[in-house]
N, C-alpha and C. Protein backbone atom coordinates (compact mmCIF):
# COMPACT_ATOMS: atom_id res chain seq x y z
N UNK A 1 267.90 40.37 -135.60
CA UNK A 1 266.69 41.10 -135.33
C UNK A 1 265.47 40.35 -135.80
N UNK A 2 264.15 41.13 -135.34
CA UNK A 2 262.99 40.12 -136.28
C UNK A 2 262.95 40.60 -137.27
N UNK A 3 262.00 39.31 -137.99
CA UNK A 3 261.99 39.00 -139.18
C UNK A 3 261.40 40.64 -140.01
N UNK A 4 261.32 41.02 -140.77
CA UNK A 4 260.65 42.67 -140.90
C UNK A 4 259.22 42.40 -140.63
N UNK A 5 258.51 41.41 -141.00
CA UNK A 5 256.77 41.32 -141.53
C UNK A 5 256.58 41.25 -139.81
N UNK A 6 257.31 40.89 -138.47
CA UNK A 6 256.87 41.42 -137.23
C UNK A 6 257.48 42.42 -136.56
N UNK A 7 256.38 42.46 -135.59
CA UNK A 7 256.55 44.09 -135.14
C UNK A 7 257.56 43.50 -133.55
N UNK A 8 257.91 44.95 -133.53
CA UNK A 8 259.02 44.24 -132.35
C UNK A 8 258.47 44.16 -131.32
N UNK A 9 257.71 45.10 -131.32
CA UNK A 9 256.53 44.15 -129.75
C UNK A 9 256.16 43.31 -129.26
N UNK A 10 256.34 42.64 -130.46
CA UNK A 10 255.40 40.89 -130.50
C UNK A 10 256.93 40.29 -130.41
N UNK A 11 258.55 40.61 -130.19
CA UNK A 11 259.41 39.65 -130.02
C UNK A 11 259.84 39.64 -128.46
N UNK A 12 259.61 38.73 -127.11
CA UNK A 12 260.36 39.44 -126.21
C UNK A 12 261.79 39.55 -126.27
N UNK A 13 261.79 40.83 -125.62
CA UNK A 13 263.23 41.69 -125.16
C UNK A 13 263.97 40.86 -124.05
N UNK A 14 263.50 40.08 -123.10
CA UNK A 14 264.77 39.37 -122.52
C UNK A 14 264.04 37.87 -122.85
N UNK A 15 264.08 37.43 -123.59
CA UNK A 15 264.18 35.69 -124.00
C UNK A 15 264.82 34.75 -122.87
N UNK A 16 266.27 34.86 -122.95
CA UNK A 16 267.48 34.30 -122.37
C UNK A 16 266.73 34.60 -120.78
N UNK A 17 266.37 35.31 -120.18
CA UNK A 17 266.20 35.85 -118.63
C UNK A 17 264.46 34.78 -118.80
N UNK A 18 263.47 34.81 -119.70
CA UNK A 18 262.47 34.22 -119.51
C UNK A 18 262.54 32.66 -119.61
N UNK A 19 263.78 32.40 -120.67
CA UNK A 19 264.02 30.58 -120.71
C UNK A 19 264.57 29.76 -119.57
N UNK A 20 265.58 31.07 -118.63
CA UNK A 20 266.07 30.73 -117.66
C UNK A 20 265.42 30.53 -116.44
N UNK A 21 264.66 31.38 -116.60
CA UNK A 21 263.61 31.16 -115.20
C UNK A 21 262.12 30.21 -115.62
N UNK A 22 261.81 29.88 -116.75
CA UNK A 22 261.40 28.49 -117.39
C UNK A 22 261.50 27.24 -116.49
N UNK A 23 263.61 27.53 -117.99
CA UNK A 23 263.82 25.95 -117.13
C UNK A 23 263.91 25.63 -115.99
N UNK A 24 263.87 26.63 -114.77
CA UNK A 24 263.94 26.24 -113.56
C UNK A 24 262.93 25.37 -112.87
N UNK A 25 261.85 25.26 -113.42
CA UNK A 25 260.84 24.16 -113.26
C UNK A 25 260.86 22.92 -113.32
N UNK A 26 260.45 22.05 -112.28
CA UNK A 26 260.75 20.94 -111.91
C UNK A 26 260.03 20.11 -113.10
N UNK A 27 259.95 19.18 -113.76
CA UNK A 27 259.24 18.17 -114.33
C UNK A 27 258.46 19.15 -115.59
N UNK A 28 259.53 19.86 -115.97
CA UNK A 28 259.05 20.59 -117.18
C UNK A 28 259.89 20.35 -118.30
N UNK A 29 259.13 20.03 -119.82
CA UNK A 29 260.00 19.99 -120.87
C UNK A 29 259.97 21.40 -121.50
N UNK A 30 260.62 21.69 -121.82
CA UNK A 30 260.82 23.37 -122.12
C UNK A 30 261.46 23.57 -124.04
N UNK A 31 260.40 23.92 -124.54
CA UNK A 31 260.41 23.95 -126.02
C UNK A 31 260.16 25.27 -126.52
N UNK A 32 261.59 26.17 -126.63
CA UNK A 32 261.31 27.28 -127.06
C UNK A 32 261.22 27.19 -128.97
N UNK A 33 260.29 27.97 -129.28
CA UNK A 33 260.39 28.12 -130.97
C UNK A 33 259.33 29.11 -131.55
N UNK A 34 260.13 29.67 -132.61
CA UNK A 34 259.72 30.78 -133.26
C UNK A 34 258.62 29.97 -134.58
N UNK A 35 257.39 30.10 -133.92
CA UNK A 35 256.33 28.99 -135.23
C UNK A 35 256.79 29.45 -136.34
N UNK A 36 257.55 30.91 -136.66
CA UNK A 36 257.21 31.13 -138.21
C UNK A 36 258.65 30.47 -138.61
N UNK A 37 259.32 29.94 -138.46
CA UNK A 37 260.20 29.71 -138.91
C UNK A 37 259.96 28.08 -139.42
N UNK A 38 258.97 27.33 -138.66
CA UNK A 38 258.29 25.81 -139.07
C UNK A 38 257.23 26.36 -140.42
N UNK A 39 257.32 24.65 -140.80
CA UNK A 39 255.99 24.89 -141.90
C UNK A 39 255.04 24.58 -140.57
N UNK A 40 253.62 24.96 -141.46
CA UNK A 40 252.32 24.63 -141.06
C UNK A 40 251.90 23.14 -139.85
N UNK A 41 252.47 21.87 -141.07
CA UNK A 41 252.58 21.08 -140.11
C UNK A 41 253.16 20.68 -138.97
N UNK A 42 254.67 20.98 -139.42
CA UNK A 42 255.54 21.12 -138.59
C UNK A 42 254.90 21.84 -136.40
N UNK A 43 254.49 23.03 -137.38
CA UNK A 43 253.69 23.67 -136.12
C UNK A 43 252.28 22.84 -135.60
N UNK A 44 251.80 22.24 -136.05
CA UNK A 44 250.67 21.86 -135.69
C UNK A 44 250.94 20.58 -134.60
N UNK A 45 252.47 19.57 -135.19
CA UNK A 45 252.80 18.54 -134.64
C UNK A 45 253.68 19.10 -132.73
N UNK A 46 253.95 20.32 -133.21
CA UNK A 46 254.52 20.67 -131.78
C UNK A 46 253.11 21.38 -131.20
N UNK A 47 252.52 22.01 -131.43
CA UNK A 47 251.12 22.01 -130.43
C UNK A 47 250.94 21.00 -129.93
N UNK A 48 250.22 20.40 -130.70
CA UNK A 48 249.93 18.83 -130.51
C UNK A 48 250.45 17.92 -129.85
N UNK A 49 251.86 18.08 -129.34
CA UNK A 49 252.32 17.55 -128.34
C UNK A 49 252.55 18.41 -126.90
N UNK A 50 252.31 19.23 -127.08
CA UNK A 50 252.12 20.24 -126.31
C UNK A 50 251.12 20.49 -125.11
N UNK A 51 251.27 20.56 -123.32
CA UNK A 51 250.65 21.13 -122.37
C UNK A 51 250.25 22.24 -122.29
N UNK A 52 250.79 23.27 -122.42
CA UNK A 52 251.22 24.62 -122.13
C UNK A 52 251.62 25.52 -123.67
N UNK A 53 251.45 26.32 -123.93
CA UNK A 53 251.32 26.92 -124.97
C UNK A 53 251.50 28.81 -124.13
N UNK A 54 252.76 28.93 -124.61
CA UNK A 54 252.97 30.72 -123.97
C UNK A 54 253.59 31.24 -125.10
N UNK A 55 253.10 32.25 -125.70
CA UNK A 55 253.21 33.24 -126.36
C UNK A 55 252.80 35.01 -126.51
N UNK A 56 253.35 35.36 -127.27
CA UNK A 56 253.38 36.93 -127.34
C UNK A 56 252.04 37.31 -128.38
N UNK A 57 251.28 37.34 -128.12
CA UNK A 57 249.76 38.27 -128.89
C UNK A 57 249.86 38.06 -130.35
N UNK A 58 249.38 37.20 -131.19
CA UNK A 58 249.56 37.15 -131.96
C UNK A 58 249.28 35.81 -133.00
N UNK A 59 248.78 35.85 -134.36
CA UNK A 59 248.34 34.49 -135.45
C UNK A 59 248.80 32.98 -134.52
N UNK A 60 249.99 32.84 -133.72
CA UNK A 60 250.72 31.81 -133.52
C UNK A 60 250.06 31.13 -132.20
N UNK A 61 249.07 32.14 -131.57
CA UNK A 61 248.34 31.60 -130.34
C UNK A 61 247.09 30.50 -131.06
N UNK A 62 247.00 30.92 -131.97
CA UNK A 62 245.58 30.50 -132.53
C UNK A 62 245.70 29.14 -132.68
N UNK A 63 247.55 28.80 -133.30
CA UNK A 63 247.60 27.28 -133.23
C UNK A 63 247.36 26.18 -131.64
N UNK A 64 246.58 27.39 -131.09
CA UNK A 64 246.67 26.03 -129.56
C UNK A 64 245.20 25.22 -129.87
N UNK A 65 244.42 26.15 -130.95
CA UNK A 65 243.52 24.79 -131.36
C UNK A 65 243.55 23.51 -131.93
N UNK A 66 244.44 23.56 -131.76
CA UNK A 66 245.58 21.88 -132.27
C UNK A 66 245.82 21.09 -130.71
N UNK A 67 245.63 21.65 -129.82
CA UNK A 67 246.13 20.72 -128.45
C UNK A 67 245.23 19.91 -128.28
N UNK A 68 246.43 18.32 -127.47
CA UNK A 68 245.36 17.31 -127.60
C UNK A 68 244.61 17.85 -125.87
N UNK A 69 242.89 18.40 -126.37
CA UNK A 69 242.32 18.86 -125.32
C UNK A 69 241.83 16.91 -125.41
N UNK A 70 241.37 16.82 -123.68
CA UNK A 70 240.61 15.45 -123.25
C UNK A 70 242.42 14.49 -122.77
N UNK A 71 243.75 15.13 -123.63
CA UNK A 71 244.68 14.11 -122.14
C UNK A 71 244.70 14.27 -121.22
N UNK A 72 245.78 13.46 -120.60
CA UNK A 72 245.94 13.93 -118.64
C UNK A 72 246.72 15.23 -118.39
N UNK A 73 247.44 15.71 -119.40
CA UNK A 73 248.57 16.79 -119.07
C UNK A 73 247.97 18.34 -119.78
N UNK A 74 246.67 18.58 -121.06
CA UNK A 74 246.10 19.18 -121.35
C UNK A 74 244.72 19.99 -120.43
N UNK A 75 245.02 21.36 -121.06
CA UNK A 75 245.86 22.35 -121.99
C UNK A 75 245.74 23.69 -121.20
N UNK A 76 246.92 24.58 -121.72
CA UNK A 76 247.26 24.96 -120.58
C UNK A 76 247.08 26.83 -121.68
N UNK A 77 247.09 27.99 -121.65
CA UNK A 77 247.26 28.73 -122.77
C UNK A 77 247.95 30.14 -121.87
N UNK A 78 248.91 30.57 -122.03
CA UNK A 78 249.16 32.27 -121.78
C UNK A 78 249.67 33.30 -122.73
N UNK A 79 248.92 34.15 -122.90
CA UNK A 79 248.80 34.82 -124.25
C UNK A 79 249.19 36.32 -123.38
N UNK A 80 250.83 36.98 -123.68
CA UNK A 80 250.93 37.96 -123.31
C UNK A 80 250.65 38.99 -124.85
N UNK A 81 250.20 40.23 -123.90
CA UNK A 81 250.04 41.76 -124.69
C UNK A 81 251.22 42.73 -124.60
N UNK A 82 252.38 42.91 -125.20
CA UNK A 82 252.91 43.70 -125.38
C UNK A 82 252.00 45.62 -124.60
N UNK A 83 252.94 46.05 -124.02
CA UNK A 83 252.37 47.62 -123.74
C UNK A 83 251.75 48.29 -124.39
N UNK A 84 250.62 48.28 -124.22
CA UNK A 84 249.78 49.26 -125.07
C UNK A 84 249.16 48.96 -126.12
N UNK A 85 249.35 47.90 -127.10
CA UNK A 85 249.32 47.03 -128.24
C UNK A 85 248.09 46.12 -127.87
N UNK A 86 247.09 45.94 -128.36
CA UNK A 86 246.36 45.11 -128.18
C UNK A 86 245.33 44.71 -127.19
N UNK A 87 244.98 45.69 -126.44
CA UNK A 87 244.90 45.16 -125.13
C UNK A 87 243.20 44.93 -124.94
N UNK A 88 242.48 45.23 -126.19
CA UNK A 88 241.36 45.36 -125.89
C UNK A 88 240.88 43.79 -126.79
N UNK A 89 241.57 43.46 -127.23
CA UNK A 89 241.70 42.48 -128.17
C UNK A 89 241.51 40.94 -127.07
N UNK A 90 240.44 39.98 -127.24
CA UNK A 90 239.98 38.87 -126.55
C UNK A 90 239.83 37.31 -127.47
N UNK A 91 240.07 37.80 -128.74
CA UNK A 91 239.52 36.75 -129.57
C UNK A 91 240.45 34.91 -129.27
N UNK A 92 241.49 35.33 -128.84
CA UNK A 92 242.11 34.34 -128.65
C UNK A 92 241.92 33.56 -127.57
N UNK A 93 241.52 34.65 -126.66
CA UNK A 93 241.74 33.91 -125.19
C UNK A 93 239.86 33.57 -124.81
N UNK A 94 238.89 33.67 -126.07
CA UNK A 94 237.26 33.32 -126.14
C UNK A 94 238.06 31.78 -126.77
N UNK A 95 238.55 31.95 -127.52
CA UNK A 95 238.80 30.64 -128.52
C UNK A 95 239.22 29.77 -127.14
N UNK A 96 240.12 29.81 -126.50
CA UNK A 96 240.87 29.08 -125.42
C UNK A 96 240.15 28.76 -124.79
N UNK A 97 239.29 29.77 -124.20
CA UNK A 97 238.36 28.88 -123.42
C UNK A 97 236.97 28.01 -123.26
N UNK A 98 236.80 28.56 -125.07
CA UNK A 98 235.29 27.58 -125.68
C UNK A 98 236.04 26.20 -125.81
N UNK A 99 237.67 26.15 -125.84
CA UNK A 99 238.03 24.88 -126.19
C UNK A 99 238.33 24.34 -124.71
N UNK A 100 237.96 24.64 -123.58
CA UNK A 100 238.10 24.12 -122.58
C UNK A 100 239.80 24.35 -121.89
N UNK A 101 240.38 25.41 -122.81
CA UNK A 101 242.33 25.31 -122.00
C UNK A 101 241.74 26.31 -121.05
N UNK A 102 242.42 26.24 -120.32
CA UNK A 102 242.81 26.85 -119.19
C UNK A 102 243.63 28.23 -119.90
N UNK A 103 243.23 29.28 -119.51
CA UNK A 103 243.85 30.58 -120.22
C UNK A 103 244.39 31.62 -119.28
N UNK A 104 244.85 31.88 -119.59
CA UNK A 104 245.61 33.58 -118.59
C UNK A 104 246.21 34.53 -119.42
N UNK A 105 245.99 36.21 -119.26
CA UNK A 105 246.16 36.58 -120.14
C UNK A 105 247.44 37.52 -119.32
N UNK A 106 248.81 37.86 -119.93
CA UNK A 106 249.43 39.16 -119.05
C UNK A 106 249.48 39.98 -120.22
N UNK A 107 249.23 41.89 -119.02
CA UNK A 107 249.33 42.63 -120.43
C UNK A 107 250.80 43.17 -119.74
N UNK A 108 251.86 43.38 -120.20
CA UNK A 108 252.81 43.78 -120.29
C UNK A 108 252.77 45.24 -119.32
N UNK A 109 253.56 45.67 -118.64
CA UNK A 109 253.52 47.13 -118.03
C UNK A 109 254.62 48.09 -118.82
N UNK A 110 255.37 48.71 -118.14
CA UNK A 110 256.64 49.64 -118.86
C UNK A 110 257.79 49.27 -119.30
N UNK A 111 258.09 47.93 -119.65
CA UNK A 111 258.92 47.45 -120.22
C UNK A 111 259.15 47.03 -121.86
N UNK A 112 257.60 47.70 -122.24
CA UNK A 112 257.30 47.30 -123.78
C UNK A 112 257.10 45.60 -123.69
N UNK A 113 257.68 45.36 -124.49
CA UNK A 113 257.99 43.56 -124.17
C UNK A 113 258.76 43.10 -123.63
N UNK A 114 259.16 43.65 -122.33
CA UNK A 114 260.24 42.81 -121.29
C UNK A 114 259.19 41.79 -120.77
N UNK A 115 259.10 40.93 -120.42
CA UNK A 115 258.10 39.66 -119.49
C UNK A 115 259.32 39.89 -118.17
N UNK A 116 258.27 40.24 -116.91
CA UNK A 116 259.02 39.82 -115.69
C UNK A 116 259.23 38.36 -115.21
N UNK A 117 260.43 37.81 -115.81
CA UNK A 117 260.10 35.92 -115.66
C UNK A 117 259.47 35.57 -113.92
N UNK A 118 259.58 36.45 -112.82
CA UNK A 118 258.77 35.80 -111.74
C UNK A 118 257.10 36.09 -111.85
N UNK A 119 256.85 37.01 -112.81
CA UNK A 119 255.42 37.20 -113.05
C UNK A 119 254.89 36.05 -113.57
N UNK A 120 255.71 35.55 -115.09
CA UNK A 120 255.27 34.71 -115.84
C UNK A 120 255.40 33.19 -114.87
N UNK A 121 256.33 33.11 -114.19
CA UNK A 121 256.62 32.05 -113.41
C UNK A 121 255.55 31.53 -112.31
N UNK A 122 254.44 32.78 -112.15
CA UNK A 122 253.37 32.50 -111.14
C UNK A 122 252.14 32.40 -111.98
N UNK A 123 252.21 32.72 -113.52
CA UNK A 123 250.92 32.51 -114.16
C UNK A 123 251.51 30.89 -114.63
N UNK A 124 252.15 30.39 -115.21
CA UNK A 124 252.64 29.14 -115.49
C UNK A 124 252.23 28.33 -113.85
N UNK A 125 252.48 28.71 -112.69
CA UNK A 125 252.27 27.80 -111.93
C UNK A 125 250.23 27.56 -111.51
N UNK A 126 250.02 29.17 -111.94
CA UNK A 126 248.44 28.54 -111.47
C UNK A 126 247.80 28.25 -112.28
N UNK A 127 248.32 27.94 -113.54
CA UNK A 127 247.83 27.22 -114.90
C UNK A 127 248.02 25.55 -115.13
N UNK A 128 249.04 25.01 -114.59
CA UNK A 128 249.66 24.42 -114.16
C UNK A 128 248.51 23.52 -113.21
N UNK A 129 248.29 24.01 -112.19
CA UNK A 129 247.80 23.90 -111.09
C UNK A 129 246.56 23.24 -111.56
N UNK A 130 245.71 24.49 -112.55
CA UNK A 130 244.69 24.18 -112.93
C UNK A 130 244.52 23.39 -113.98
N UNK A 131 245.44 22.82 -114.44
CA UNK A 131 245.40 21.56 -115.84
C UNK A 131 245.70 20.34 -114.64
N UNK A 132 246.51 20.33 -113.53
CA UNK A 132 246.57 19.17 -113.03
C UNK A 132 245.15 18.95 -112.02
N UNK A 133 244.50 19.87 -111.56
CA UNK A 133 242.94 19.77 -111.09
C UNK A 133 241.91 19.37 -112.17
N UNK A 134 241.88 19.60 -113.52
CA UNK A 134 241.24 19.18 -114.62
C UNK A 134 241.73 19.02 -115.77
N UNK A 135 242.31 18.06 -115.79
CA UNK A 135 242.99 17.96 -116.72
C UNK A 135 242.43 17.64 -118.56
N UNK A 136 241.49 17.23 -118.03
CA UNK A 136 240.57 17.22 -119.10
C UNK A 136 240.42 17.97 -120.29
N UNK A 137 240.14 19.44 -119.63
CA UNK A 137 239.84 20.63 -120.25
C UNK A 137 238.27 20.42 -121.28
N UNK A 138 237.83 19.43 -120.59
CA UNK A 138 236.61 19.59 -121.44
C UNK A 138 235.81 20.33 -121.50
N UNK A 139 235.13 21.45 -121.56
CA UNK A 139 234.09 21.87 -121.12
C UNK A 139 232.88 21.20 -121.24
N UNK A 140 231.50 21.39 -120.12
CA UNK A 140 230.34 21.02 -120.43
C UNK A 140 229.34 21.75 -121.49
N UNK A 141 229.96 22.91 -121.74
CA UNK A 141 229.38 23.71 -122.68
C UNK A 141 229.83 23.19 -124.10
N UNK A 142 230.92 22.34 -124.54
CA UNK A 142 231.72 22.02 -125.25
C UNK A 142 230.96 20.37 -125.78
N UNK A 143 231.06 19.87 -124.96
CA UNK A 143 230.13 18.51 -124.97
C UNK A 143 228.96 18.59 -125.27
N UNK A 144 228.11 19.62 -124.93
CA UNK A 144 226.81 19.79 -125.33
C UNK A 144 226.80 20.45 -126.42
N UNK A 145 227.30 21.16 -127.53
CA UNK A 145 227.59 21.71 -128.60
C UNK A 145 226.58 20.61 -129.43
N UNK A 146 225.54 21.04 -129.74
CA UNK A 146 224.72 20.62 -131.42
C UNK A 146 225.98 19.74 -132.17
N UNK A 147 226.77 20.00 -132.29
CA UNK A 147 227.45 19.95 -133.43
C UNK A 147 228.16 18.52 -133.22
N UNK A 148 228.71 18.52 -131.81
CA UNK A 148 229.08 17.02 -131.15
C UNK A 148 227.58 15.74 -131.49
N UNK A 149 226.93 16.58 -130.98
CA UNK A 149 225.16 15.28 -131.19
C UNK A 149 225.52 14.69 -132.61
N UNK A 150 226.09 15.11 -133.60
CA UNK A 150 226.28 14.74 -135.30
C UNK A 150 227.40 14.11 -135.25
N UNK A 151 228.53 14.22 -134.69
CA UNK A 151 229.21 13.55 -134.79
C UNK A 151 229.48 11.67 -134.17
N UNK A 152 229.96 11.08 -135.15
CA UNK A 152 229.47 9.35 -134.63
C UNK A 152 230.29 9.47 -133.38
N UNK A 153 229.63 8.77 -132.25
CA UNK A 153 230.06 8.24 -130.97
C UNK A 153 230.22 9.28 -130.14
N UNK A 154 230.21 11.05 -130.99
CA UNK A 154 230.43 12.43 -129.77
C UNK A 154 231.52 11.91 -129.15
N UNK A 155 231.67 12.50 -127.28
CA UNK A 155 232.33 12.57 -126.29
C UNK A 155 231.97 11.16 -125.53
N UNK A 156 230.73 10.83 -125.62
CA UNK A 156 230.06 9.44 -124.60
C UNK A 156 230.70 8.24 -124.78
């Protein structure tokens, strides 16, 4: 079962049915893992190598501010809401997209935390879609940030 300190909302209910219809993706590396079970770094080094970043609502989305945003294969984010749980809640998916990922959000329907893997299978593809159209993920709002002008050499 989960760990007690999470709520079972935040674990999905068919895993095995969502990894399977995953791996069915062509030219995909498929890295399932429970962050809390890594240390800190540990987690930071699998972001960090990381396109795509899908998770269940929750502290562990936050690590996609670790993706290398500016490669060719970056960054990709889907942040599901469990039923009823959260739904008014945006802070993650503002963060995602001041950092230039590409974001999509699903809120769960009557299954609590079942994920319909052909649902998730069509937000993965137009995320997908949209990291291989810009892969960048830079934003221009992002580049122009005050805060880049201070830093030696910025984005230019």
């Amino acid at each position: 079962g989960p760990p007690p300190r999470m709520s079972p909302s935040r674990i999905f209910a068919n895993e095995p049915d969502i990894v399977r219809s995953l791996q069915s993706l062509p030219d995909v590396k498929l890295v399932v893992q429970d962050l809390a079970a890594l240390s800190f770094e540990e987690q930071i080094k699998l972001i960090a190598s990381s396109s795509l970043v899908i998770g269940m609502h929750g502290a562990g989305i936050a690590n996609s501010m670790h993706m290398a945003v500016g490669t060719l294969h970056c960054c990709g984010v889907i942040e599901i809401f469990p039923q009823g749980e959260f739904s008014q809640i945006r802070g993650y998916g503002n963060m995602a997209r001041r950092m230039g990922h590409h974001y999509e959000m699903m809120q769960l329907g009557g299954g609590g935390s079942r994920v319909d893997p052909s649902e998730l299978l069509k937000a993965v593809e137009r995320v997908t879609k949209k990291i291989e159209k810009a892969p960048t993920c830079i934003l221009p709002s992002t580049v122009s940030d005050p805060y880049f002008d201070s830093v030696k050499g910025g984005f230019s």
